[in-house]
Protein backbone atom coordinates (compact mmCIF):
# COMPACT_ATOMS: atom_id res chain seq x y z
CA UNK A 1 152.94 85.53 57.54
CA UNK A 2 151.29 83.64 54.65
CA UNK A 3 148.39 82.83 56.36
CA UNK A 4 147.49 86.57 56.80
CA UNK A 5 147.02 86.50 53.44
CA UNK A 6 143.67 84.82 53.42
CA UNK A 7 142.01 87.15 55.38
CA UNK A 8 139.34 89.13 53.41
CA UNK A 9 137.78 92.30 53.46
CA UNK A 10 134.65 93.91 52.43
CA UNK A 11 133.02 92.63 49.79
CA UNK A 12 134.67 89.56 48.90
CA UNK A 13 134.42 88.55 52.62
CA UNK A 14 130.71 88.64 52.33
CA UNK A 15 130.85 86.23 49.19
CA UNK A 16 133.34 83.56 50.75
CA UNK A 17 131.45 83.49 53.96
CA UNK A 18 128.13 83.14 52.19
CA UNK A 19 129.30 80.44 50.06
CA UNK A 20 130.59 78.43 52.99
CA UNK A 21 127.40 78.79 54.88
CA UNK A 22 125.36 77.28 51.67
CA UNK A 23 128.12 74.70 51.24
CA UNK A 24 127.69 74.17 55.30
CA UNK A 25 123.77 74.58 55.06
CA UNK A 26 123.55 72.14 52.38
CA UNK A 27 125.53 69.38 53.64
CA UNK A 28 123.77 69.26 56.98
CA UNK A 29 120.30 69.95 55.42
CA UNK A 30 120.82 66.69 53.65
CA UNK A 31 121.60 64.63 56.68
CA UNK A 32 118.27 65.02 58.12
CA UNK A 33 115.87 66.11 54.76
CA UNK A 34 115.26 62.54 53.75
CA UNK A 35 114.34 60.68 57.25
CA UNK A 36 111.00 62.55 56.28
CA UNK A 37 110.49 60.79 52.65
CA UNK A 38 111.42 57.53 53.14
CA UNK A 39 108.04 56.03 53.36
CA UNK A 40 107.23 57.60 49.69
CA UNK A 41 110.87 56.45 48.75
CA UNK A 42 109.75 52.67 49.79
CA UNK A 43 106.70 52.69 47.93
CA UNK A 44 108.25 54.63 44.81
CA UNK A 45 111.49 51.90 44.53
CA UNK A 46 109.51 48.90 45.80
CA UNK A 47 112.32 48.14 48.80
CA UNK A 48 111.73 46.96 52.14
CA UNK A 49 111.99 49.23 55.13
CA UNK A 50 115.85 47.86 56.08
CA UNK A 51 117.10 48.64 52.09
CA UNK A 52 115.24 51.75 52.52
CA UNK A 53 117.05 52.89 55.74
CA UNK A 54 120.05 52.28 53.78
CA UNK A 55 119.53 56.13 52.04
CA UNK A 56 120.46 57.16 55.61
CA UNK A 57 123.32 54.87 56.67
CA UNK A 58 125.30 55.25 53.18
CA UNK A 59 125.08 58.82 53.66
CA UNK A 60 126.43 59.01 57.15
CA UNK A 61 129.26 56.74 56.41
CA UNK A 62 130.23 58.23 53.46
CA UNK A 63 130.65 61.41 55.40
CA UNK A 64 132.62 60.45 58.31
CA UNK A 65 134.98 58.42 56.20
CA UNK A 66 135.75 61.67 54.79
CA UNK A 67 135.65 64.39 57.18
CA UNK A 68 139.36 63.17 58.90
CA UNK A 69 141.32 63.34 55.40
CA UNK A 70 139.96 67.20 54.26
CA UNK A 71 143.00 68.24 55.91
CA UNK A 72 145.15 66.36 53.72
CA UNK A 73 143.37 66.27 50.68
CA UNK A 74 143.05 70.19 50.42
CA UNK A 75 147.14 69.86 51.02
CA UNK A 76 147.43 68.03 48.59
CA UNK A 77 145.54 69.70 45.96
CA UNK A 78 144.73 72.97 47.07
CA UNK A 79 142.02 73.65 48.86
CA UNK A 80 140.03 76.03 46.43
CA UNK A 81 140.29 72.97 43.84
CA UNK A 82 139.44 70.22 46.87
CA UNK A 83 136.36 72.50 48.07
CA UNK A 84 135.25 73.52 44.37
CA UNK A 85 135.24 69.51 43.10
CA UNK A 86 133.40 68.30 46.28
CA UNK A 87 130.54 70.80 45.67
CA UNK A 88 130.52 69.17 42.34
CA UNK A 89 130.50 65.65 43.85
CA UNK A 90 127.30 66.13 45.77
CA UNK A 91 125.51 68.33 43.19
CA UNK A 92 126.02 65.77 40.52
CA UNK A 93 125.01 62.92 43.19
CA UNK A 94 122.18 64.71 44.23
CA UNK A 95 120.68 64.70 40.54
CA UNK A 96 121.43 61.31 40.15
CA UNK A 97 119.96 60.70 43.45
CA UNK A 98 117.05 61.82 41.74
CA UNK A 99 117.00 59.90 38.77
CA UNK A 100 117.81 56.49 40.84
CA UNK A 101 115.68 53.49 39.27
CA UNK A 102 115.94 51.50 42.39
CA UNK A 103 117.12 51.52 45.68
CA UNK A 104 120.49 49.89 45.22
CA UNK A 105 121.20 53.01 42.96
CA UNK A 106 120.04 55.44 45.30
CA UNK A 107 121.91 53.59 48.20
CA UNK A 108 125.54 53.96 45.89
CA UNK A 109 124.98 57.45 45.07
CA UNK A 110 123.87 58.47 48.41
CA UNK A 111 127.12 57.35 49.15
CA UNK A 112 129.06 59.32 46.74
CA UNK A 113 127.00 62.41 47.76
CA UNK A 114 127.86 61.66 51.17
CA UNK A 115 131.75 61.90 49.98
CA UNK A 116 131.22 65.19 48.33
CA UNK A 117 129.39 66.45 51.54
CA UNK A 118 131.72 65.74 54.42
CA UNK A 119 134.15 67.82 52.93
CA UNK A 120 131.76 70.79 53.03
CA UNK A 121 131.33 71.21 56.65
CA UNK A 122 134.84 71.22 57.83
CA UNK A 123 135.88 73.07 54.47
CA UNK A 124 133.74 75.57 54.83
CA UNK A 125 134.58 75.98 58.73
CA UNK A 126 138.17 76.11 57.68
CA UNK A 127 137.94 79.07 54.97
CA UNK A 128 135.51 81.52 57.24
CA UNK A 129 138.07 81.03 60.53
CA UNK A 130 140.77 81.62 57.96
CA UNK A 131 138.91 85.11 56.10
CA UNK A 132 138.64 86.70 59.02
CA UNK A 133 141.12 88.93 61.35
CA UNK A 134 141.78 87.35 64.47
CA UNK A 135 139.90 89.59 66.77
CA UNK A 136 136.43 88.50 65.01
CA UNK A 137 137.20 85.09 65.05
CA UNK A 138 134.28 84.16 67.50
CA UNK A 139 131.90 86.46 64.86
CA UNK A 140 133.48 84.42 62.11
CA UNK A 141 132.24 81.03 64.08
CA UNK A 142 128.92 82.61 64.90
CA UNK A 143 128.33 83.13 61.58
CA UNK A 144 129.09 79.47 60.52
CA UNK A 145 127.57 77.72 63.28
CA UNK A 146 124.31 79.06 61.88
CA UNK A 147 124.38 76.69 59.74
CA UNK A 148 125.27 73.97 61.37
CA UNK A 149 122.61 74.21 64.29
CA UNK A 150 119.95 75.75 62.21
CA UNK A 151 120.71 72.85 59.41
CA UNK A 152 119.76 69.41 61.02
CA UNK A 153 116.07 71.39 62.16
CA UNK A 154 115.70 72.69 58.87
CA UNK A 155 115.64 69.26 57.04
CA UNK A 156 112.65 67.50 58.59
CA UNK A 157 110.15 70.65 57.84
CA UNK A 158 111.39 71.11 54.08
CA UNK A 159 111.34 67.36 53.34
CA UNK A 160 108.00 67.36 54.99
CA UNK A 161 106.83 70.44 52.43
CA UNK A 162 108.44 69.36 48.93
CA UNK A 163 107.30 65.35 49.95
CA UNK A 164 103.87 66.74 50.58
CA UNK A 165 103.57 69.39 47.40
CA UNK A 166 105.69 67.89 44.34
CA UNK A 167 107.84 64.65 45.13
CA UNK A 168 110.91 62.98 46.92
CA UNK A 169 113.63 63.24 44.03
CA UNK A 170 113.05 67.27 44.45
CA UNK A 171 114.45 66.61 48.09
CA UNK A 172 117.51 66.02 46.16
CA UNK A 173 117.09 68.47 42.95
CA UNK A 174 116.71 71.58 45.20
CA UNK A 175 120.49 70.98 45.74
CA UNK A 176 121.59 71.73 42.29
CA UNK A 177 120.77 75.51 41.58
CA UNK A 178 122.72 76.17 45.12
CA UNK A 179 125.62 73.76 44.57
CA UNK A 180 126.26 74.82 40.72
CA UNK A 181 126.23 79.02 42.24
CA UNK A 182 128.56 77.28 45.52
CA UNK A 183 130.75 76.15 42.67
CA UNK A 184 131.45 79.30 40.57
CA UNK A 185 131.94 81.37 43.72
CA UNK A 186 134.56 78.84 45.13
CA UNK A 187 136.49 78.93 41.87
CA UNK A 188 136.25 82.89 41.78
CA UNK A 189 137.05 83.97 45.08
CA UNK A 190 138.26 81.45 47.56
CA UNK A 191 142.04 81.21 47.51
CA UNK A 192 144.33 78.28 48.68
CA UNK A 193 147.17 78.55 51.59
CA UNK A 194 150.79 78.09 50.66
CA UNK A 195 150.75 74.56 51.91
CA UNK A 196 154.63 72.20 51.75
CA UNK A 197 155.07 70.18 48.45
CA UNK A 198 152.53 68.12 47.38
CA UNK A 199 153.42 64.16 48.38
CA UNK A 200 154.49 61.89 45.31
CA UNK A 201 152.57 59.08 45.22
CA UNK A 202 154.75 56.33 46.62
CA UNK A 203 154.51 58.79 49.87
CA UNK A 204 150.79 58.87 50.28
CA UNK A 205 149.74 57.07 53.42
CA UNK A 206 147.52 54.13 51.34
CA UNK A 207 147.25 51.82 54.72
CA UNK A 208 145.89 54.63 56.36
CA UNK A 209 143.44 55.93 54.33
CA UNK A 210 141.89 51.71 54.00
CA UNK A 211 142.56 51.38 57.94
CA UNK A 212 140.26 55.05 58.47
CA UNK A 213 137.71 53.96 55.96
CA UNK A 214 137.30 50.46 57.37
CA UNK A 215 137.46 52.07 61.46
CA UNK A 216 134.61 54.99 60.50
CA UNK A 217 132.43 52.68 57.67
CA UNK A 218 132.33 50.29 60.33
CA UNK A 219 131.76 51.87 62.95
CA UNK A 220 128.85 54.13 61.73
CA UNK A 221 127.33 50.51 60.10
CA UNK A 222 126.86 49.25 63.66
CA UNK A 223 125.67 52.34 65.27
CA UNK A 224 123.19 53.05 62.23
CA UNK A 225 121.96 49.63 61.96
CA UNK A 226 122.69 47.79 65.32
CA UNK A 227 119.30 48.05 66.73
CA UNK A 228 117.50 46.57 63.15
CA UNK A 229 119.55 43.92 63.56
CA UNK A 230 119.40 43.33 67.62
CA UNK A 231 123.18 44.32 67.90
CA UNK A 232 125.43 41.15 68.58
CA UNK A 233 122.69 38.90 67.87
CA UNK A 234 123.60 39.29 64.21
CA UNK A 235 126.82 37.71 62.83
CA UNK A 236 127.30 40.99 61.09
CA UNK A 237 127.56 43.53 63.60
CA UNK A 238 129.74 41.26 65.65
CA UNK A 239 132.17 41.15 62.57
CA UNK A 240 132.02 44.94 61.95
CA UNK A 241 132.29 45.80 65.74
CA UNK A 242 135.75 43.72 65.85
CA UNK A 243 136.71 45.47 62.42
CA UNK A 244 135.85 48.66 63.72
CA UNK A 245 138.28 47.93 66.86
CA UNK A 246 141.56 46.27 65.22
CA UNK A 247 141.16 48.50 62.22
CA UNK A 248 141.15 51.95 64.61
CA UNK A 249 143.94 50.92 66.60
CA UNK A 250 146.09 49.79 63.69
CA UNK A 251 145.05 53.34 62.21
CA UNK A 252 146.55 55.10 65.28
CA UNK A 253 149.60 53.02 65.22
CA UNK A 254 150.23 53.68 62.14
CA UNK A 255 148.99 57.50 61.73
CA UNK A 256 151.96 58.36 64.84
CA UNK A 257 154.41 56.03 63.27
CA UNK A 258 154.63 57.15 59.60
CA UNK A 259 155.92 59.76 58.39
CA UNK A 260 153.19 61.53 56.05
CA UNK A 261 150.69 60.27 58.08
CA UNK A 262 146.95 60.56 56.15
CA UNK A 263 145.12 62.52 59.57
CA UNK A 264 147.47 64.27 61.62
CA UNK A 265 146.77 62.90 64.94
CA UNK A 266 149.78 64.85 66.76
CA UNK A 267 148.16 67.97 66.82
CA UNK A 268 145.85 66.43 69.36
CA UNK A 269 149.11 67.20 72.09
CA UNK A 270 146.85 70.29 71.81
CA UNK A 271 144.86 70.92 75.39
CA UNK A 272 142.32 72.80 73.79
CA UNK A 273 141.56 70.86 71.10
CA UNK A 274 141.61 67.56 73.00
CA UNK A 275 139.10 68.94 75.14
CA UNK A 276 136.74 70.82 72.42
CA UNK A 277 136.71 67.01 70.17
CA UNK A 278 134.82 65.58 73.78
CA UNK A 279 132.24 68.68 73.86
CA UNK A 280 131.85 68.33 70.62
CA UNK A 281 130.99 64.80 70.65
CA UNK A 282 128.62 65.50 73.63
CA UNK A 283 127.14 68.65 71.57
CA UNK A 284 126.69 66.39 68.34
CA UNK A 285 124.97 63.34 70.97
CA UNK A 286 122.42 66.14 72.09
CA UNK A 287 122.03 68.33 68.57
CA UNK A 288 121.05 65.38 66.59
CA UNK A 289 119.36 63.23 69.39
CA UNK A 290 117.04 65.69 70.39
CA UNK A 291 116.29 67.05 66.82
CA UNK A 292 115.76 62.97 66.56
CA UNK A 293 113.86 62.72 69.53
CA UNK A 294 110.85 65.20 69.37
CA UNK A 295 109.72 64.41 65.64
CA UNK A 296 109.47 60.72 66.65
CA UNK A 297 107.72 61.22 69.69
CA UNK A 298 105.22 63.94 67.74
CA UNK A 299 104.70 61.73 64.94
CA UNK A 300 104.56 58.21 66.48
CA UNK A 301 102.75 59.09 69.74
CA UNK A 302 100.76 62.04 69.21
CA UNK A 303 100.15 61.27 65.50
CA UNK A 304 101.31 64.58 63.61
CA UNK A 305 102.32 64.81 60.13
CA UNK A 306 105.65 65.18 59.13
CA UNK A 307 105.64 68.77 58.24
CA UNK A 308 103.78 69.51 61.76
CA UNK A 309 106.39 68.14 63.83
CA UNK A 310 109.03 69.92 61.48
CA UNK A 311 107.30 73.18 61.74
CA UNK A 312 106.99 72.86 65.72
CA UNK A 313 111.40 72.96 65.68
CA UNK A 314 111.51 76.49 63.62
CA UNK A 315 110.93 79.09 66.41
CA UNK A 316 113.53 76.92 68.52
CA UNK A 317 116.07 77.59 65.32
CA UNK A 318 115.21 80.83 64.65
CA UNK A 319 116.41 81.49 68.75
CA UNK A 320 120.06 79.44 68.10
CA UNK A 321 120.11 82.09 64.80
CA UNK A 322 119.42 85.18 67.27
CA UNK A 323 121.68 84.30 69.91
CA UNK A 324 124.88 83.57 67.73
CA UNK A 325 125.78 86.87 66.96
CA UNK A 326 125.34 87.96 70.39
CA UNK A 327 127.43 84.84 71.64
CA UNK A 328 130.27 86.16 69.22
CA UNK A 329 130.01 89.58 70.68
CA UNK A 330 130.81 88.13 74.26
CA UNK A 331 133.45 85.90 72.96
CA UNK A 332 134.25 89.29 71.41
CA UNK A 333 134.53 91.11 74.92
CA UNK A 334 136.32 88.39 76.48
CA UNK A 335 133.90 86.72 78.04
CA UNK A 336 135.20 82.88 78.87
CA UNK A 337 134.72 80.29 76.70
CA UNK A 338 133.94 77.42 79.31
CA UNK A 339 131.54 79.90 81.06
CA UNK A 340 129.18 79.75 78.28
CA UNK A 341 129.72 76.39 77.60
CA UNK A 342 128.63 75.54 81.34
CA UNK A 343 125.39 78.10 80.90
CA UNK A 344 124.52 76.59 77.74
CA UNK A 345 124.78 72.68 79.17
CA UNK A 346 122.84 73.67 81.92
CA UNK A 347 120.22 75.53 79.98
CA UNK A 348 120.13 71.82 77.80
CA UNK A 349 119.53 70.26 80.86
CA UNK A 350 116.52 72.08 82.01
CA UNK A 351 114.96 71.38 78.31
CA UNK A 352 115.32 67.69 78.65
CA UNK A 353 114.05 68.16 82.39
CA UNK A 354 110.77 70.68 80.67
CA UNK A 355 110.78 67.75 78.50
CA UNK A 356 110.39 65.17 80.99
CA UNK A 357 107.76 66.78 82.93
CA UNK A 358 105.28 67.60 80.07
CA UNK A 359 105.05 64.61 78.13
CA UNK A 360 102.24 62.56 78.48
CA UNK A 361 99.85 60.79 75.32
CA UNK A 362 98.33 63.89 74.15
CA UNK A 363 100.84 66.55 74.81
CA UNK A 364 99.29 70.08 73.19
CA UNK A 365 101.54 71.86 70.63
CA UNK A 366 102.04 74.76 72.80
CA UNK A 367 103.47 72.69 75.60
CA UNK A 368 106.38 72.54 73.23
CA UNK A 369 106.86 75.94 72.37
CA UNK A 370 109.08 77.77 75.60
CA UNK A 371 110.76 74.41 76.21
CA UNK A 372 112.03 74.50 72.57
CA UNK A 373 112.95 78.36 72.92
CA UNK A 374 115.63 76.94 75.74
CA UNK A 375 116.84 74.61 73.84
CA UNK A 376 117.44 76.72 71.07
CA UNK A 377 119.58 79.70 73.74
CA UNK A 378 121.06 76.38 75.34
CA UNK A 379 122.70 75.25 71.42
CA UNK A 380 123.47 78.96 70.66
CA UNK A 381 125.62 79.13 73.85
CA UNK A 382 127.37 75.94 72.84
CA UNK A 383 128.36 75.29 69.46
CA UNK A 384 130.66 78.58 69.37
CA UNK A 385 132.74 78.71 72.42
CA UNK A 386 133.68 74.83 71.62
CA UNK A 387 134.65 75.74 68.19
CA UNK A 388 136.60 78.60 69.55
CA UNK A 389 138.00 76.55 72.91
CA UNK A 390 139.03 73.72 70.23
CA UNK A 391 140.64 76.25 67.53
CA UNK A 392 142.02 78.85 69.45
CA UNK A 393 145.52 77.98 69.90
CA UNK A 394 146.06 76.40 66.89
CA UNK A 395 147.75 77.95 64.14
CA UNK A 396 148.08 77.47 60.05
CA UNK A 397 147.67 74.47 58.54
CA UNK A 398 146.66 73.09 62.18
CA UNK A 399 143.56 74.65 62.22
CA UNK A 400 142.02 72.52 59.40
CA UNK A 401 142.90 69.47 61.42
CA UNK A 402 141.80 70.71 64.08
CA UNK A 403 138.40 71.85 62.40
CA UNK A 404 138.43 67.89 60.83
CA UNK A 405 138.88 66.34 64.42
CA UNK A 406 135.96 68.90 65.79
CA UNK A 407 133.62 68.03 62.81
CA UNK A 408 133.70 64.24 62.99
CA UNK A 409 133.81 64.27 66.87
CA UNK A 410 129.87 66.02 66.12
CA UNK A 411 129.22 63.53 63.12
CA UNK A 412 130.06 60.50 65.20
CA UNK A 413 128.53 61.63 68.42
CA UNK A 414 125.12 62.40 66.24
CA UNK A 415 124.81 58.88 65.14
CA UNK A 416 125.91 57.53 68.68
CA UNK A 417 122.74 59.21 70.33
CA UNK A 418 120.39 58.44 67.40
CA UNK A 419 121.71 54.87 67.79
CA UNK A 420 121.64 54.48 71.56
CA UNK A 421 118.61 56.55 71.89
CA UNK A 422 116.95 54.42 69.33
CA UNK A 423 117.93 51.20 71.47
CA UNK A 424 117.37 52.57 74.73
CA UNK A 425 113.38 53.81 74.05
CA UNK A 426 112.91 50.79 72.42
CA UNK A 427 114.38 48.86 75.73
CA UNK A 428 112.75 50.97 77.60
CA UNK A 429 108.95 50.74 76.41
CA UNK A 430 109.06 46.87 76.53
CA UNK A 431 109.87 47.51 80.42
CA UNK A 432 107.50 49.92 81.11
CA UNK A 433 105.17 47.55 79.72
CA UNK A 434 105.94 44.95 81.53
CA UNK A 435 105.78 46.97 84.31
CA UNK A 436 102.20 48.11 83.62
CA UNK A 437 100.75 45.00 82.45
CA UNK A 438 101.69 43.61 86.23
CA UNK A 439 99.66 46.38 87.45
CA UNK A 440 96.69 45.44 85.95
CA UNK A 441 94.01 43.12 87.76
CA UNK A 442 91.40 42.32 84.61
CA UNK A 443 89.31 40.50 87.28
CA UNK A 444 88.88 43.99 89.16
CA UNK A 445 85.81 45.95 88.70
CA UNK A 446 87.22 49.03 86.97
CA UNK A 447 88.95 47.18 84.78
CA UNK A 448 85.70 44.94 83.65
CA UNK A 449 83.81 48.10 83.75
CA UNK A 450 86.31 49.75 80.90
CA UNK A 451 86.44 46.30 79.11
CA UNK A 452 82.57 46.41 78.95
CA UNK A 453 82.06 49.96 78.11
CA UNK A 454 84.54 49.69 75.04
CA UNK A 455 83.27 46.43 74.28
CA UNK A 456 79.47 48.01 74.15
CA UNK A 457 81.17 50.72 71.75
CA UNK A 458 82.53 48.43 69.20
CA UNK A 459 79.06 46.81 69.44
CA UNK A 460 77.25 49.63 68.79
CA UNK A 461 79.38 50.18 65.87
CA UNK A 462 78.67 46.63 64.32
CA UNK A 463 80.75 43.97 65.65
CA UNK A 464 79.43 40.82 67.15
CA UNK A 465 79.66 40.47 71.19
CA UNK A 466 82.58 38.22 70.57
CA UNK A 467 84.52 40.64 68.00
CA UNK A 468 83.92 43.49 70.81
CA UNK A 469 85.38 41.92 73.52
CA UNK A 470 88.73 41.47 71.48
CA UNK A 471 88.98 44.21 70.30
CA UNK A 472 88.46 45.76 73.32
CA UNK A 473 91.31 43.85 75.02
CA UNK A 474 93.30 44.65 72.13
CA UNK A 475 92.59 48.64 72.33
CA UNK A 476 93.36 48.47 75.75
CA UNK A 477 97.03 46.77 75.15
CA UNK A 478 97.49 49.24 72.45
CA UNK A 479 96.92 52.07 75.24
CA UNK A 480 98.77 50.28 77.49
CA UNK A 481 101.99 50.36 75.00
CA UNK A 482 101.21 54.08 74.40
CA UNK A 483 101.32 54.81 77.85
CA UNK A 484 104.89 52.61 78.04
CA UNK A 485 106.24 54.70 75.36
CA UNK A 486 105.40 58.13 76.83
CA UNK A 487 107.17 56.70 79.96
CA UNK A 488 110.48 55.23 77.98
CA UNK A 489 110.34 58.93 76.20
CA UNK A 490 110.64 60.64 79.19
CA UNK A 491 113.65 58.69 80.32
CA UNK A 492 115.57 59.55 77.11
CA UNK A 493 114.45 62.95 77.77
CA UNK A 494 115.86 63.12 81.88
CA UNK A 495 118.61 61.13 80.70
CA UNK A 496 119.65 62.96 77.94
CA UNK A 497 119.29 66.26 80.31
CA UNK A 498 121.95 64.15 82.86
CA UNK A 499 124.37 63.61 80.18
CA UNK A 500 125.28 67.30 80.03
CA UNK A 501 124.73 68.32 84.06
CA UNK A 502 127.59 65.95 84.81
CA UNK A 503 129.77 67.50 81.90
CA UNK A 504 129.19 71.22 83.85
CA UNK A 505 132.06 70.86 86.94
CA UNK A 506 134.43 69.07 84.45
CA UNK A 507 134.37 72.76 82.04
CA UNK A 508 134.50 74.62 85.08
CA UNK A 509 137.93 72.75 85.86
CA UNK A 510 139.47 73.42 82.74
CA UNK A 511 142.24 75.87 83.27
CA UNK A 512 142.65 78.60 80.52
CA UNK A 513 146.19 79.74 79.74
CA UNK A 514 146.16 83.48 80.65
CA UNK A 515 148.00 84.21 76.89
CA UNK A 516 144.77 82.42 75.62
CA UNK A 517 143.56 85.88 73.87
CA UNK A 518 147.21 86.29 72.72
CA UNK A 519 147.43 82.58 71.05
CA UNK A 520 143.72 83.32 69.52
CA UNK A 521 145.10 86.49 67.61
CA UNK A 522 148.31 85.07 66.65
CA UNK A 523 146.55 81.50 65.37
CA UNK A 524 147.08 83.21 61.79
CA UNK A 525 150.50 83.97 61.65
């Protein structure tokens, strides 16, 4: 019955769950709020485009080595203290983010920051589950899944705002007001489980804590930076890759061998949960490729500004912030959990398929707008129900595994679509190219015609017959590889779309245990 215990009421609920949604808000906010300074960041530091992507990469592995051990760690020192010193972590990062004199100093504490933050998400998922009563568990996940869809489609339109009115080290400042109020709430009202005796130090699982942080910093090296460096064309990756594979599979020996393992991996006997980790690796693949996707495509192809593009992603969040509460309320009603799932897959699918049929090289803003609205009902209709699927049948200390498995399942699955995505337009474009340039006959009269016409035009404007001509071959292989890239856009968009139609029958299949409602209300005792 100790668990009971943390549920809240009235007033104080209100606090914890609002502190948990900044501590949520802010750790995903600061995944995505920098991709949209990093040109003023190069310029600013004087570091080449690869150091500068480095802001990005630390960050990311940082926070997956992380997420898997907030289970433990909050065992082992409580979690108010756990939660309350990794706000302070990333709020004291994030000012010295903002002081960094160069880029290896912005790269280190990125890295800290990204310590501090991984903790956040899961935490915070962990304490709003555990405030409230049973029945409004799906609520409860509403409530925090606001953050964590809204978050990554916040960042891009804010960094875009503070880059273009004050400067970049305010991306990081803004942080400190929120974390320092995130701190003294934490320490005032969020209360620690009863967890088993703390582990003395000769029993703390050492190998497995350098096996995990070698597996995930590995791993999320070569999916951040694998295309920059032409994947196993560089001596590096190849190392890393074979690190990341000995080092995960000596992890999971040892994890189910010892006997304080680091990450509990047995509670993964769970159906449920085994199942929710996969849709939530799918869900992170299409949350943070597609929020990936459209700025690039609005930016690099149809030449917005980085606050445009941002801007054009708010209505879509403001629908995923709409729907939640009315997704809870079905959960709420008893409404199945894989039915919505299914809805909201398909409903993803027929955005990436809108998506597919409306690009071209000079796509109008309002082409975007209904599209987006889908997407944004298809991610409200998702990120719930998995989070309840995964959790429901869990109970105590299980569910903040369970909420660490779910949270690095979306982490990892993020930075595996950004990464293949990234790889598979740029794969794609050369092909297309190819493709077109074969098309073209320069001897044939339309094609002369356009090559004299444009050539007359840079004439006209000062250049000498010579100069005109090319340039005008040159313009016309520069619309050649704009019309490629449309074309290797719209791939990533049908394909993307795919990815989650085939997932549909498999949820449909899954066979709910008719005491599911019963397990969901008894997960807290």
């Amino acid at each position: 019955m100790q668990q009971d215990s943390l549920v809240e009421y009235g007033y104080r609920r209100v606090l914890i769950t609002l502190t948990a949604i900044m501590c949520a808000l802010l750790e995903i906010v600061d995944t995505t709020i920098v991709n949209v300074a990093l040109t003023n960041m190069q310029g600013n530091l004087g570091a080449t485009l690869t150091e500068v992507g480095w802001v990005i990469t630390a960050y990311a592995i940082g926070n997956v080595i992380i997420v898997p051990m907030t289970s433990w760690l909050s065992a082992q020192f409580g979690r108010r203290n756990y939660f309350a010193v990794s706000i302070a972590i990333f709020t004291i990062a994030s000012f010295l983010c903002g002081n960094a004199n160069g880029i290896t100093e912005l790269v280190l504490f990125r890295f800290i920051q990204g310590l501090g933050g991984g903790a956040l998400l899961v935490t915070s998922q962990t304490i709003i589950t555990e405030s409230y009563p049973a029945e409004k568990r799906g609520m409860a996940q509403a409530i925090y899944g606001l953050g964590v869809i809204i978050g990554p489609t916040l960042g891009p339109p804010l960094g875009g705002y503070i880059v273009e009115h004050f400067s970049w080290p305010y991306i990081f400042y803004i942080n400190i007001p929120i974390g320092v109020i995130a701190t003294l709430l934490t320490l005032q009202f969020v209360r620690s489980p009863k967890y088993a005796e703390k582990k003395s130090r000769r029993e703390i699982d050492w190998l497995g804590i350098a096996l995990l942080a070698m597996a995930v910093g590995s791993l999320q090296y070569v999916l951040e930076k694998g295309h920059d460096d032409d994947w196993f064309e560089s001596r590096t990756i190849i190392v890393l890759t074979v690190t990341a594979v000995f080092s995960l599979f000596f992890f999971i020996w040892r994890e189910l061998t010892y006997k304080n393992p680091i990450v509990e991996l047995r509670v993964l006997k769970n159906g449920n949960l085994r199942v929710g980790t996969i849709l939530s690796f799918v869900l992170g693949f299409g949350l943070y490729g597609s929020t990936f996707i459209i700025p690039l495509y609005t930016q690099a192809t149809l030449g917005w500004t980085a606050q445009q593009s941002g801007a054009l992603m708010v209505p879509a969040a403001l629908t995923t912030a709409f729907m939640m509460p009315i997704i809870g309320m079905l959960l709420q009603r008893g409404v199945k959990q894989q039915y919505l799932v299914a809805g909201g897959m398909i409903l993803f699918f027929l955005y990436s398929f809108w998506g597919y049929k409306i690009l071209t090289p000079d796509t109008g803003e309002d082409s975007f707008f209904w599209m987006l609205i889908v997407r944004g009902i298809g991610m409200g209709m998702l990120f719930i129900p998995i989070t309840t699927l995964s959790l429901s049948t869990l109970k105590g200390q299980q569910i903040g595994q369970g909420a660490a498995f779910t949270g690095m399942m979306r982490q990892l699955g993020g930075s595996f679509g950004v990464a293949l995505i990234t790889t598979f337009l740029a794969h794609q474009t050369t092909v297309h190219k190819t493709n077109l340039a074969a098309k073209i006959d320069m001897h044939s009269p339309m094609a002369q015609q356009r090559i004299n016409g444009m050539a007359a035009n840079f004439m006209a404007h000062g250049k000498t017959p010579e100069q005109a001509v090319a340039t005008a071959y040159k313009a016309l292989d520069g619309v050649t590889y704009k019309q490629a890239a449309v074309l290797s856009y719209m791939d990533a968009f049908l394909y993307l779309g795919l990815i989650f139609l085939v997932c549909v029958p498999f949820i449909l299949l899954i066979k709910t245990n008719k005491k599911s409602k019963v397990d969901l209300s008894e997960a807290m005792h």
